[in-house]
N, C-alpha and C. Protein backbone atom coordinates (compact mmCIF):
# COMPACT_ATOMS: atom_id res chain seq x y z
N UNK A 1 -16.77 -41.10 -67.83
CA UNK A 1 -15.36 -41.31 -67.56
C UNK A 1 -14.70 -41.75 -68.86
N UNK A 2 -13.95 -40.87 -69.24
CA UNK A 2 -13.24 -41.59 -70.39
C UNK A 2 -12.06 -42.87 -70.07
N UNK A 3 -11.86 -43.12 -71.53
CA UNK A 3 -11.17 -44.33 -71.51
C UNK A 3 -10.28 -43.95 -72.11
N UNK A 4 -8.69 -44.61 -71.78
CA UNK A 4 -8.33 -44.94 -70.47
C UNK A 4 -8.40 -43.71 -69.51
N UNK A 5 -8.88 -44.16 -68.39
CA UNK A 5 -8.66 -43.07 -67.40
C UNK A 5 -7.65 -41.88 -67.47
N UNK A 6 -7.79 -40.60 -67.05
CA UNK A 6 -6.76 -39.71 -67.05
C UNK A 6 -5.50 -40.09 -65.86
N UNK A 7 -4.09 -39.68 -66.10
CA UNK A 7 -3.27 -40.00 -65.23
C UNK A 7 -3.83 -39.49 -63.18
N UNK A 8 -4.74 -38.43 -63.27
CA UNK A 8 -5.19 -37.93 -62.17
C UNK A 8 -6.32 -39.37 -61.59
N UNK A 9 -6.43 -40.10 -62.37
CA UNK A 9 -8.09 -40.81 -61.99
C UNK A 9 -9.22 -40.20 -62.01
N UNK A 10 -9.26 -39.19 -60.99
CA UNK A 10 -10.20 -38.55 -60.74
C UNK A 10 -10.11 -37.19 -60.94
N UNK A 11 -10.80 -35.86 -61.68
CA UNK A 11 -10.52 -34.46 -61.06
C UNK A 11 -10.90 -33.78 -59.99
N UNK A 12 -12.07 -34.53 -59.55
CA UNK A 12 -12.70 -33.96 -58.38
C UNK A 12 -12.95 -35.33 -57.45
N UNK A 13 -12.70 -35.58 -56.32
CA UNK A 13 -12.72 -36.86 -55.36
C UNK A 13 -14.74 -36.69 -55.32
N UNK A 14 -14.69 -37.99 -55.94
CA UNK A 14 -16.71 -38.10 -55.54
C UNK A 14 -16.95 -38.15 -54.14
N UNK A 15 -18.01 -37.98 -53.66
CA UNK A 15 -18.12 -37.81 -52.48
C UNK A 15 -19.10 -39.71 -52.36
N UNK A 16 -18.82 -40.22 -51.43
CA UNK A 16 -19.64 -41.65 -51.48
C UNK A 16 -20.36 -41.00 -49.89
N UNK A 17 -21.79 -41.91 -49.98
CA UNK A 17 -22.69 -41.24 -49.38
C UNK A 17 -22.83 -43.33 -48.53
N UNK A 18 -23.13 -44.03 -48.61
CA UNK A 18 -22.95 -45.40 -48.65
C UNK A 18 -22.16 -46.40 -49.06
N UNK A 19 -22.29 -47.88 -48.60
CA UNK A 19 -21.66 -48.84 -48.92
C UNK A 19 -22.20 -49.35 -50.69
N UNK A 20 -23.00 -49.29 -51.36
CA UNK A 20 -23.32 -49.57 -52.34
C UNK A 20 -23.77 -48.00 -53.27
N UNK A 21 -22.52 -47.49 -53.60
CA UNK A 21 -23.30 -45.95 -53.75
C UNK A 21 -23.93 -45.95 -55.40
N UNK A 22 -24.10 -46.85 -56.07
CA UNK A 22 -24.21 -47.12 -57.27
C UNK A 22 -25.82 -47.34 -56.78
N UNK A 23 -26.39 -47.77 -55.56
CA UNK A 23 -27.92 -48.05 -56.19
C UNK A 23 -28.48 -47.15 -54.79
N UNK A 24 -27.74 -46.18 -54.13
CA UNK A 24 -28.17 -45.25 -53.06
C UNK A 24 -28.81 -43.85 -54.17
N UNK A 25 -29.44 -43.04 -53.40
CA UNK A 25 -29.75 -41.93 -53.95
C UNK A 25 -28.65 -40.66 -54.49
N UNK A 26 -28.85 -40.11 -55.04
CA UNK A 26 -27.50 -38.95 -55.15
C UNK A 26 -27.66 -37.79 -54.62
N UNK A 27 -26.48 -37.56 -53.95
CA UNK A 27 -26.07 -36.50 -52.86
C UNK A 27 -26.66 -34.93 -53.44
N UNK A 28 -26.92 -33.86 -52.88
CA UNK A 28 -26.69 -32.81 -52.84
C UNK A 28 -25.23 -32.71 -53.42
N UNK A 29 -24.20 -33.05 -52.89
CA UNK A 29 -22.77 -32.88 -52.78
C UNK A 29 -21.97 -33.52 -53.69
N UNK A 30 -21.94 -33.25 -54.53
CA UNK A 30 -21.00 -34.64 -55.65
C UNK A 30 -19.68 -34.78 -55.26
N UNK A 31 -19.02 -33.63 -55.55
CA UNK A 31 -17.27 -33.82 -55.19
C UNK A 31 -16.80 -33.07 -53.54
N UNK A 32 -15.54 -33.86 -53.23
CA UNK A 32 -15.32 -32.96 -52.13
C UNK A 32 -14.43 -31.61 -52.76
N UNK A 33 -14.19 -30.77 -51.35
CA UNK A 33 -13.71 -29.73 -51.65
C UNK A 33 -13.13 -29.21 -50.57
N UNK A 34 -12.46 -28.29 -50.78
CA UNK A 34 -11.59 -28.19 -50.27
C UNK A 34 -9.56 -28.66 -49.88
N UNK A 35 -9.93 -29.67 -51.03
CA UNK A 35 -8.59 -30.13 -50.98
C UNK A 35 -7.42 -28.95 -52.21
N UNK A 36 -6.00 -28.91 -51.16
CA UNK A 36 -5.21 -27.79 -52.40
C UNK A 36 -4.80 -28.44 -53.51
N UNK A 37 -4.63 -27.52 -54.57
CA UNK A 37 -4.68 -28.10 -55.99
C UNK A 37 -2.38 -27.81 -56.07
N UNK A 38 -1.83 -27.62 -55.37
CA UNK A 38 -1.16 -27.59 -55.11
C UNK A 38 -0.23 -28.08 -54.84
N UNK A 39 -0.41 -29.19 -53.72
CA UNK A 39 -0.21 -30.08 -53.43
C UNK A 39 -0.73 -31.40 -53.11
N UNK A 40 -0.06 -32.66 -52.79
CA UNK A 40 -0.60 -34.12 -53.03
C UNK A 40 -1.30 -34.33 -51.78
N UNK A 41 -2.40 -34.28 -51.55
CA UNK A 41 -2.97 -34.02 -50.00
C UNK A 41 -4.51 -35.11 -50.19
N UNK A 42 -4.78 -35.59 -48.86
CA UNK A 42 -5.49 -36.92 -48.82
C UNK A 42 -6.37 -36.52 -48.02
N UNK A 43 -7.85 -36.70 -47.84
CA UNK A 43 -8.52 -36.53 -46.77
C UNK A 43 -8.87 -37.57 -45.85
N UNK A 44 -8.78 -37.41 -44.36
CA UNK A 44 -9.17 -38.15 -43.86
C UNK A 44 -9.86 -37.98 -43.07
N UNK A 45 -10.62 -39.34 -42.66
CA UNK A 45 -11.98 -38.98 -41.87
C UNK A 45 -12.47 -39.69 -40.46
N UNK A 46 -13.20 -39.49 -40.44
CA UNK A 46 -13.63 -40.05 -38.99
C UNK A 46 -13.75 -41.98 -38.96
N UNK A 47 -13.63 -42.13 -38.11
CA UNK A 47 -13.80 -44.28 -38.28
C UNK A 47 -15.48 -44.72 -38.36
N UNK A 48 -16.48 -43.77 -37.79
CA UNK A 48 -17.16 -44.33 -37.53
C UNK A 48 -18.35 -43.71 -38.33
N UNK A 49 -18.39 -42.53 -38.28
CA UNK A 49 -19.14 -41.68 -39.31
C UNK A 49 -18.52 -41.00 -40.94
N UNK A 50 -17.40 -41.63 -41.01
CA UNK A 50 -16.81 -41.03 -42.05
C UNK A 50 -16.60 -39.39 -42.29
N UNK A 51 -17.24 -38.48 -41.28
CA UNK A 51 -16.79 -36.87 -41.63
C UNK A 51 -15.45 -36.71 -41.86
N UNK A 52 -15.22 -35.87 -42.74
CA UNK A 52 -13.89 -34.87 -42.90
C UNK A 52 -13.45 -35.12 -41.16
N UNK A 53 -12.24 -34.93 -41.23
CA UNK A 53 -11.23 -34.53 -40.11
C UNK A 53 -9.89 -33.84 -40.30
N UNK A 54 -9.24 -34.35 -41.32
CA UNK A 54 -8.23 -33.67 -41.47
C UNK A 54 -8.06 -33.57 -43.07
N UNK A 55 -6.68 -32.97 -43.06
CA UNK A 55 -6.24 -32.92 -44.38
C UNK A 55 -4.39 -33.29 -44.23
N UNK A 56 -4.40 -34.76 -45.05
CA UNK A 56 -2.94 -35.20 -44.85
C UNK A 56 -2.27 -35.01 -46.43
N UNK A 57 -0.95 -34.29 -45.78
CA UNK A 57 -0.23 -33.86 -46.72
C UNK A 57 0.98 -34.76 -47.53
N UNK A 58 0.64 -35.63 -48.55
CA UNK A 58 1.75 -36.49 -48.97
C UNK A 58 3.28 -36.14 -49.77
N UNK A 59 4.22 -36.68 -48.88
CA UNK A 59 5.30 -36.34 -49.53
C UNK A 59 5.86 -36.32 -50.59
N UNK A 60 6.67 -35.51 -51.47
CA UNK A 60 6.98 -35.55 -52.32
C UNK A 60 7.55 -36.45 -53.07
N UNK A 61 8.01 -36.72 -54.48
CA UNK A 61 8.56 -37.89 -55.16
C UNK A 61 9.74 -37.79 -54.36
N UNK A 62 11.07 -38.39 -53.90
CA UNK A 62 12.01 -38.86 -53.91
C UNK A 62 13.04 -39.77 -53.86
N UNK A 63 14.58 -40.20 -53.74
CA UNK A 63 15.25 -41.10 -54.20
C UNK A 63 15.41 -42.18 -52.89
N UNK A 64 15.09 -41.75 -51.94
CA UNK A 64 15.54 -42.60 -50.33
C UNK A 64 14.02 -44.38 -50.24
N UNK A 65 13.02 -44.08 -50.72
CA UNK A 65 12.22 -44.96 -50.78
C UNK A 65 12.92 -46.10 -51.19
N UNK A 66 13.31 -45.99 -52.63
CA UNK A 66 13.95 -46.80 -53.28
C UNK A 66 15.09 -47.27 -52.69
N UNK A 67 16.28 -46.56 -52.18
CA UNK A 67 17.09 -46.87 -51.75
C UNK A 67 16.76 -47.50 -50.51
N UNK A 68 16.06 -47.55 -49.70
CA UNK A 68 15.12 -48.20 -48.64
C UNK A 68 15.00 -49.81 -48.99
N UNK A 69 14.10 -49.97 -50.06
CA UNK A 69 13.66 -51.03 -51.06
C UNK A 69 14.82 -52.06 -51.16
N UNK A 70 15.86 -51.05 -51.64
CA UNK A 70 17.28 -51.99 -51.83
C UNK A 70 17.63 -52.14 -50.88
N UNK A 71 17.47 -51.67 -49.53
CA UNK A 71 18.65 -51.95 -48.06
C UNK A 71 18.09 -53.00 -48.09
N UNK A 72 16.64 -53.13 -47.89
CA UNK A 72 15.60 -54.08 -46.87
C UNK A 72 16.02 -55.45 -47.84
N UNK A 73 16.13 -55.50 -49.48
CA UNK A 73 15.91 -56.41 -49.54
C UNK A 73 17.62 -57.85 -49.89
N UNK A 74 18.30 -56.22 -49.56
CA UNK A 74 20.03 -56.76 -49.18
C UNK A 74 20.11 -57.65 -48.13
N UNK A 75 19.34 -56.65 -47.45
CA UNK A 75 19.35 -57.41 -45.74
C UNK A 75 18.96 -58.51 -45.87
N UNK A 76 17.53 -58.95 -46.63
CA UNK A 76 17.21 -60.27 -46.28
C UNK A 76 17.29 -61.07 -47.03
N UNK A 77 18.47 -61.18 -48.33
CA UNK A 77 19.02 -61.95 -48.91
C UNK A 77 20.05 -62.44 -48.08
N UNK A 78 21.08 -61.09 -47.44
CA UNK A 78 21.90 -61.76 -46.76
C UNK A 78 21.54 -62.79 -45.69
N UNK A 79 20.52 -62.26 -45.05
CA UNK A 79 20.52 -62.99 -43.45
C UNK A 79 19.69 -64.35 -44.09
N UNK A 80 19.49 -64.83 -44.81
CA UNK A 80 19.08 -66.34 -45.65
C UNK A 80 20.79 -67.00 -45.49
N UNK A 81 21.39 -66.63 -45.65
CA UNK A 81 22.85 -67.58 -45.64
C UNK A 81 23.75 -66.70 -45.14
N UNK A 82 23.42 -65.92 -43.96
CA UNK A 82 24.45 -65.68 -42.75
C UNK A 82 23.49 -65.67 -41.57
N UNK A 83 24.44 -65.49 -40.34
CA UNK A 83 23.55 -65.46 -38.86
C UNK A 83 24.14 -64.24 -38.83
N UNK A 84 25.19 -63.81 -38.85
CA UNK A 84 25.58 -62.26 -38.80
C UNK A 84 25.41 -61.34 -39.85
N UNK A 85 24.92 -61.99 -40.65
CA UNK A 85 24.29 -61.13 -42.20
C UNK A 85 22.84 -60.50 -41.65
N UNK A 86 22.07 -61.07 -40.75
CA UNK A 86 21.05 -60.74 -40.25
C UNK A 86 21.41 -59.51 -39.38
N UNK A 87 22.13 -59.13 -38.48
CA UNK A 87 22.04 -58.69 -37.62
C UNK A 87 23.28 -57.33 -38.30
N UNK A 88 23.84 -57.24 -39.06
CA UNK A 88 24.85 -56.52 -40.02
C UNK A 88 24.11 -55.97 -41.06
N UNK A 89 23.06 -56.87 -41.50
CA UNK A 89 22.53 -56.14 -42.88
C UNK A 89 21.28 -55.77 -42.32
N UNK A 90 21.10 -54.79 -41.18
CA UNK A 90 20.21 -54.26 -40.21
C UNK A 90 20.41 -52.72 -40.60
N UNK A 91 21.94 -52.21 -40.43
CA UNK A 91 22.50 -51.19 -40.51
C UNK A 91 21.93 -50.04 -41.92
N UNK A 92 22.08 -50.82 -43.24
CA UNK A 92 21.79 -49.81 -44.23
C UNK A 92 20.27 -50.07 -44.28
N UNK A 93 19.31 -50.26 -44.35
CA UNK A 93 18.08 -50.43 -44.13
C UNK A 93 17.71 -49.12 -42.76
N UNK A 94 18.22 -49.42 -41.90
CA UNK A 94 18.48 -48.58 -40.54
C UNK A 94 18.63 -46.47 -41.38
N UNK A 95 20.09 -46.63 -41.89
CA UNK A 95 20.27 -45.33 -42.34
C UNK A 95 19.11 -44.69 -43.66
N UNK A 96 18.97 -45.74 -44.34
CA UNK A 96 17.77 -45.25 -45.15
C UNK A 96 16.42 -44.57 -44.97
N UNK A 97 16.24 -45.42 -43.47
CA UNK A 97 15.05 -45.04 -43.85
C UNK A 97 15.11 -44.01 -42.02
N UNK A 98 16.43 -43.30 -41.79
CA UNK A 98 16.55 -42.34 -41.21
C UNK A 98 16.20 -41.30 -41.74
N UNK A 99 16.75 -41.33 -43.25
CA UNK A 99 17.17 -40.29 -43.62
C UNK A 99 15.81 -40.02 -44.55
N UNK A 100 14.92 -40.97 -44.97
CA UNK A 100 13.89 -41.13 -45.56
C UNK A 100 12.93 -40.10 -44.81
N UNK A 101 12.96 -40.20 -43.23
CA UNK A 101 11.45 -39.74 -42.28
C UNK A 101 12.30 -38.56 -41.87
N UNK A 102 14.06 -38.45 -41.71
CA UNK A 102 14.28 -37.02 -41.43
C UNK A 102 14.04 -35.64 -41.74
N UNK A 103 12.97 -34.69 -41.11
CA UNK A 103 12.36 -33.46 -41.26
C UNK A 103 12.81 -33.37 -42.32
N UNK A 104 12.99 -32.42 -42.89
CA UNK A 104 13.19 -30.98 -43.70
C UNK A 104 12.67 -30.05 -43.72
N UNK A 105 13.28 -28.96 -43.35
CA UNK A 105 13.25 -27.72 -42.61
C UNK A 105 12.07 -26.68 -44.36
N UNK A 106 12.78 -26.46 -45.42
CA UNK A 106 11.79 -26.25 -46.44
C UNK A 106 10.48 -27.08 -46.47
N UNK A 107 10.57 -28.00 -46.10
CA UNK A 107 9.30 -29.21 -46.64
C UNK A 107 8.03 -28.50 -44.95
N UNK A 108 8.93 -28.47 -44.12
CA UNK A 108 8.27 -28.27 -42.76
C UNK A 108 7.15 -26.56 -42.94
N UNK A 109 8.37 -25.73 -43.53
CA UNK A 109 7.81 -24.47 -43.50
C UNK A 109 6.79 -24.25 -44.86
N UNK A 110 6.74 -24.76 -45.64
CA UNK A 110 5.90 -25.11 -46.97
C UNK A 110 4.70 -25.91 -46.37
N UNK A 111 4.35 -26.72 -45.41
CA UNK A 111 3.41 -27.72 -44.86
C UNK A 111 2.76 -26.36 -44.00
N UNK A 112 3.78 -25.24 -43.00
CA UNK A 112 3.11 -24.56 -41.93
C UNK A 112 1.93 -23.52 -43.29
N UNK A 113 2.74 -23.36 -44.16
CA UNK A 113 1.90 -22.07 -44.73
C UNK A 113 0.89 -22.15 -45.52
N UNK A 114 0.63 -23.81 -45.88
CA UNK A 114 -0.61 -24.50 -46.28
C UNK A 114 -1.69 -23.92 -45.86
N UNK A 115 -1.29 -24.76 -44.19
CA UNK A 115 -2.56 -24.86 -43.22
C UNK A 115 -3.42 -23.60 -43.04
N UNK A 116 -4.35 -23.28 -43.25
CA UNK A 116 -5.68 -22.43 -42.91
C UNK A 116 -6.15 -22.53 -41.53
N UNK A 117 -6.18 -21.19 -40.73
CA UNK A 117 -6.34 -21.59 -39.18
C UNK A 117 -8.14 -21.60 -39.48
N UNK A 118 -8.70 -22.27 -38.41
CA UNK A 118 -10.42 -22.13 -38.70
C UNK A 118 -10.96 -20.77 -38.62
């Protein structure tokens, strides 16, 4: 691994086989696969056996997080020295993070044409 790490961390996700995988044996399997090089996508797995299960697709960079960041932390400056600052500075926190989780119709049809049927 070079130093400092590359901005990716990793190029290929290692595959961990155990809780101490530094003094376990080494896999057949080093990296996973199957993940798109495409897009920002996470694997997730089972709770109890750890298998693959899915493949979650992370959203893109954008400006509403932040603006989120700022409602939430308007709100709870205000409501520290108002009683109706609490219940008022509810509202932009509220629209942010509407508009933050609201679909998008490109983002939706770009996610359908990912997916690989089995």
């Amino acid at each position: 691994m070079p130093s400092p790490p590359p901005a990716c961390n990793f190029l290929a996700l290692p595959v961990i086989r155990s809780r101490e995988p530094l003094w376990s044996q080494p896999a057949e399997v080093t990296h996973v696969r199957g993940l798109s090089a495409e897009i920002r996508e996470g694997l997730v797995t089972t709770v109890i056996q750890a298998l693959p299960d899915t493949r979650y697709a992370y959203p893109g960079p954008e400006l509403w997080p932040f603006v989120a960041a700022l409602a939430v932390t308007i709100w709870l400056v205000w409501s520290l020295w108002s009683v109706p600052g609490f219940a008022w500075g509810l509202i932009p926190p509220a629209i942010a993070f509407i508009a933050w989780y609201w679909p998008n119709k490109r983002e939706a049809i770009e996610e359908v044409s990912w997916e690989i049927d089995p």
